[in-house]
Protein backbone atom coordinates (compact mmCIF):
# COMPACT_ATOMS: atom_id res chain seq x y z
CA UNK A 1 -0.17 203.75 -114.17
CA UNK A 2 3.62 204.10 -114.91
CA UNK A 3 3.21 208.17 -114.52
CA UNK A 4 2.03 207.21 -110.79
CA UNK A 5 4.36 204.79 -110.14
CA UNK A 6 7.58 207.40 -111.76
CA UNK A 7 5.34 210.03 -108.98
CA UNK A 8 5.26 207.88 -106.10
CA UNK A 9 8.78 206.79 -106.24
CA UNK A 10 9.94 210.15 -107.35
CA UNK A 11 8.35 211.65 -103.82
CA UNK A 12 10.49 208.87 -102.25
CA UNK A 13 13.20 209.95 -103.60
CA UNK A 14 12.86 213.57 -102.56
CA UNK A 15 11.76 212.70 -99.28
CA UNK A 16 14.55 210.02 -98.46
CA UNK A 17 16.94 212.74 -100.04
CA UNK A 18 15.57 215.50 -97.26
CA UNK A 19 16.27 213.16 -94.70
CA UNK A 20 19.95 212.28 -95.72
CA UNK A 21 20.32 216.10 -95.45
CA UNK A 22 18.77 216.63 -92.04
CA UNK A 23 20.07 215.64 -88.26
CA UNK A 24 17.92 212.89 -87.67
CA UNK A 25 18.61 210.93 -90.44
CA UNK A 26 20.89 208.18 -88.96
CA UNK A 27 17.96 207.80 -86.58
CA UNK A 28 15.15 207.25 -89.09
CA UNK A 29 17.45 205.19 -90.77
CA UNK A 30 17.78 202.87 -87.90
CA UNK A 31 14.14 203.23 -87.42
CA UNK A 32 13.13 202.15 -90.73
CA UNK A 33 15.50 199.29 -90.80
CA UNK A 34 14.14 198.00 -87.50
CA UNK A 35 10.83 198.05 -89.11
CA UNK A 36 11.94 196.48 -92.47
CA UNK A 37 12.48 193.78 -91.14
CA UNK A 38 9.57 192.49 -89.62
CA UNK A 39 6.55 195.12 -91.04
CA UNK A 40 7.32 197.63 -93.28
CA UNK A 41 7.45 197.24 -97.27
CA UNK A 42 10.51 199.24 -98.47
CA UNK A 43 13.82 198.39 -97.68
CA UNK A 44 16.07 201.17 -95.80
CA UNK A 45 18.45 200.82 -99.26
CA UNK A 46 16.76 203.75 -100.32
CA UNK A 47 17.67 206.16 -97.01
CA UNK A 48 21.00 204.23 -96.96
CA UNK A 49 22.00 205.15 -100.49
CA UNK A 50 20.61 208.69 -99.81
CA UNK A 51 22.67 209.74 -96.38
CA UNK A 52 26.07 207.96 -98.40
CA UNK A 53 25.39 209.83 -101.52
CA UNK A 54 24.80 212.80 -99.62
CA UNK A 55 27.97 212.69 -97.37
CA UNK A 56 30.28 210.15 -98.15
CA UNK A 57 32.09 210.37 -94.84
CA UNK A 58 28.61 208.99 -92.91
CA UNK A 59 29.42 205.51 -95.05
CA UNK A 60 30.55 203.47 -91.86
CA UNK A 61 28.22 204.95 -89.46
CA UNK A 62 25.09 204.42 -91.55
CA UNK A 63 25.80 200.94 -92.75
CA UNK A 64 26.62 200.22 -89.00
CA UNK A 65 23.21 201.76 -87.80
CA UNK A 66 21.27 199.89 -90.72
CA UNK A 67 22.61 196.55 -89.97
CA UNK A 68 22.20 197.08 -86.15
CA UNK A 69 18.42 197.94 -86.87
CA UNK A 70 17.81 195.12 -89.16
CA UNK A 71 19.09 192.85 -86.77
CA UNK A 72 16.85 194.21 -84.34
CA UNK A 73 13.70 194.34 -86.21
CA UNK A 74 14.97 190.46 -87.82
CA UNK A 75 14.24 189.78 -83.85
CA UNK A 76 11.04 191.13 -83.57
CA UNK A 77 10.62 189.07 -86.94
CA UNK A 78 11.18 186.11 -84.98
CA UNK A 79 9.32 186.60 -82.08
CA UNK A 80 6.33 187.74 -84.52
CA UNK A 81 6.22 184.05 -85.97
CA UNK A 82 7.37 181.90 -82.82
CA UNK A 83 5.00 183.82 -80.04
CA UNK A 84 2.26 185.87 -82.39
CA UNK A 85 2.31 184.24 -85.40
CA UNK A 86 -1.83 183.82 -85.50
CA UNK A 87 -2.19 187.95 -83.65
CA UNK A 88 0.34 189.40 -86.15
CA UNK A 89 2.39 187.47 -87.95
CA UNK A 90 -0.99 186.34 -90.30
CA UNK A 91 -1.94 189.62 -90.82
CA UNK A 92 1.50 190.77 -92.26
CA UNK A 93 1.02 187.63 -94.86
CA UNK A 94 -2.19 189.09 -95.46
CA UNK A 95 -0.93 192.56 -96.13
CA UNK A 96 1.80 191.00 -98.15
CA UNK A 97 -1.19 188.28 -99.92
CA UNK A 98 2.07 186.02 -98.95
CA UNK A 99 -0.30 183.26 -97.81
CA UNK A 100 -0.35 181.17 -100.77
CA UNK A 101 3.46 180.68 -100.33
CA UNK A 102 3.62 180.49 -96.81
CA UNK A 103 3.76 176.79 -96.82
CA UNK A 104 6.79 176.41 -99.15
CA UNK A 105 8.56 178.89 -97.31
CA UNK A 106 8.00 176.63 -94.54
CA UNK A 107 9.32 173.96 -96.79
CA UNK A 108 12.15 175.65 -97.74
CA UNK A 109 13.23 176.55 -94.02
CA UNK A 110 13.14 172.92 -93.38
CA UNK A 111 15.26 172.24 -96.29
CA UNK A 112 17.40 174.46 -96.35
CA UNK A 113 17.41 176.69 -92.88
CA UNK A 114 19.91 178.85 -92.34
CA UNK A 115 21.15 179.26 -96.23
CA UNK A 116 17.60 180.11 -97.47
CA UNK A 117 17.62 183.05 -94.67
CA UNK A 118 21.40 184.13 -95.54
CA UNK A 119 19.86 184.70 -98.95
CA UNK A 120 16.93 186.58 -98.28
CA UNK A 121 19.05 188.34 -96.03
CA UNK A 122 21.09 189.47 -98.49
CA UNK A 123 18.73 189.57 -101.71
CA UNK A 124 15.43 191.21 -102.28
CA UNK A 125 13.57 188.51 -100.98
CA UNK A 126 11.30 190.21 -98.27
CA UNK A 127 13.25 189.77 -95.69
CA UNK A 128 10.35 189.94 -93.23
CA UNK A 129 8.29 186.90 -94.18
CA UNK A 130 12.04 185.09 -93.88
CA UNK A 131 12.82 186.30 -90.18
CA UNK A 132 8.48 185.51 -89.15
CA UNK A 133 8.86 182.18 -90.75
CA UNK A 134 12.21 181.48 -88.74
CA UNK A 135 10.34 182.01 -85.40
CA UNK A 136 6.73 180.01 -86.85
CA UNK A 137 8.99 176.89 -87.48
CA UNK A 138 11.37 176.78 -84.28
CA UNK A 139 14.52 177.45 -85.74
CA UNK A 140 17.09 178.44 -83.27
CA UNK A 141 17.47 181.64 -82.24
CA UNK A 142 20.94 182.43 -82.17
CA UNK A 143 22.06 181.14 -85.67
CA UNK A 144 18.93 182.90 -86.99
CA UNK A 145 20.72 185.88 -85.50
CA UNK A 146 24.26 185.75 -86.47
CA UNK A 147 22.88 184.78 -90.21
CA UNK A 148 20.70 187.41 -89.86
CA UNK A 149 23.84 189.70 -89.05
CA UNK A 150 26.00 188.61 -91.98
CA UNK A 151 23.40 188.74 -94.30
CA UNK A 152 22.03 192.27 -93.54
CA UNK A 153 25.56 193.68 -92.50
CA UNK A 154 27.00 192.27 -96.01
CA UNK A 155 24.21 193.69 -97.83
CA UNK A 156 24.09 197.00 -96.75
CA UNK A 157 28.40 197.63 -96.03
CA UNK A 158 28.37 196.76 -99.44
CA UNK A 159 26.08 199.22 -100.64
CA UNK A 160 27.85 202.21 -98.32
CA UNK A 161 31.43 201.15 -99.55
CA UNK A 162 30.30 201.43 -103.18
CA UNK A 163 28.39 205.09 -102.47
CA UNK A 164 31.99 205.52 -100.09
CA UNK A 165 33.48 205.32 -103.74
CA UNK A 166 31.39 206.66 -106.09
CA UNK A 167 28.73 209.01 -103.79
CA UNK A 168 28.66 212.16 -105.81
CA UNK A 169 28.81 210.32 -109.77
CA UNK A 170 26.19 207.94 -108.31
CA UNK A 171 23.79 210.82 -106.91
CA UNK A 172 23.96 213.15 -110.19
CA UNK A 173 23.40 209.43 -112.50
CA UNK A 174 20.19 208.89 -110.12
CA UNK A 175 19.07 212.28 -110.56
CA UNK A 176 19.79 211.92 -115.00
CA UNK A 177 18.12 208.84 -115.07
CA UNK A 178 15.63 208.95 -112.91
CA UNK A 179 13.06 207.02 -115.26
CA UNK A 180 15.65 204.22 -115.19
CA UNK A 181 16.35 203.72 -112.08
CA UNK A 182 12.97 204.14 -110.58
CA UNK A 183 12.15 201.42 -113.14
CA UNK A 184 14.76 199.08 -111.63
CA UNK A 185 13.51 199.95 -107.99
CA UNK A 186 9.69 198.51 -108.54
CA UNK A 187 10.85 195.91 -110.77
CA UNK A 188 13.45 194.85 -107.75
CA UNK A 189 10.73 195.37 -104.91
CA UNK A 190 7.85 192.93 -106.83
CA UNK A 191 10.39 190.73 -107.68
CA UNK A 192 11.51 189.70 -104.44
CA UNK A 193 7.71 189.70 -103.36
CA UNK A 194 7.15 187.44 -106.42
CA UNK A 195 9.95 185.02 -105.38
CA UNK A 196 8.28 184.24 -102.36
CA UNK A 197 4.84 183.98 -103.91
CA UNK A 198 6.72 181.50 -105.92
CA UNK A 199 8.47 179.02 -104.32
């Protein structure tokens, strides 16, 4: 099991790594963050930290394009749960077996609203059942969207500033420990799936 989890995040790795060196990759990173946010599984981290680590001097422009997509796709998010929550928005909880919880993330939205979103924004939390949830219960849509921007844009100009720093140490410490910090990757991504499934 852990030799197929080191191989499936090791071909993640090499193929997030081809993409930081090809032209295209500021657009599948904007791609993949649109989709992040209200679909797809793994965060655009991954790319992000790639395309830095790759060429430090793409910091500003990637963390720009990968908050710009997230904000987008939190949008789609929110449509998703406030006009197609029963088409689509059920079937991502079902992908995500996120329906047990669904009812204290509810509960949490209507205790806490815009601070629980500014922390999955910014956390592992799956962002995605945050941004659905925000539509399903009515929360409005503009201060769902300038959280959603300082959460995301925090998030992921703090991850490009630190690669801005330390791009080419970080990139050959990845590649020595890879064990490590594919480890800390799937550890990271059920966690934030278990927080949810826990509230």
């Amino acid at each position: 099991m852990i030799t197929k989890i080191r191989g499936w995040v090791r071909g993640l790795y090499d193929w997030t790594m081809r993409w930081a060196d090809s032209p295209q990759s500021l657009t599948a990173l904007f791609l993949i963050a649109i989709v992040e946010s209200s679909v797809f599984p793994i965060p655009p981290d991954v790319l992000l930290i790639a395309i830095v680590a790759a060429n430090t001097q793409r910091w500003l422009s990637a963390a720009l394009l990968c908050s710009a997509g997230s904000v987008i796709g939190a949008a789609v998010g929110y449509m998703i749960g406030a006009a197609a929550f029963a088409a689509v928005g059920q079937p991502i909880l079902d992908v995500y077996h996120a329906q047990d919880a669904w009812a204290r993330v509810v509960a949490f939205y209507d205790t806490w609203g815009v601070w629980f979103l500014l922390v999955a924004a910014f956390t592992p939390v799956p962002f995605k059942v945050a941004t659905i949830a925000a539509g399903a219960t009515g929360m409005a849509f503009w201060p769902f969207l300038i959280v959603s921007m300082i959460g995301r844009s925090a998030r992921f100009f703090l991850v490009a500033a630190i690669l801005r720093i330390y791009g080419a140490p970080v990139r050959a410490m990845i590649e020595k420990h890879f064990d490590a910090f594919a480890l800390a990757f799937v550890v990271l991504l059920v966690a934030g799936f278990m927080v949810i499934r826990l509230l």
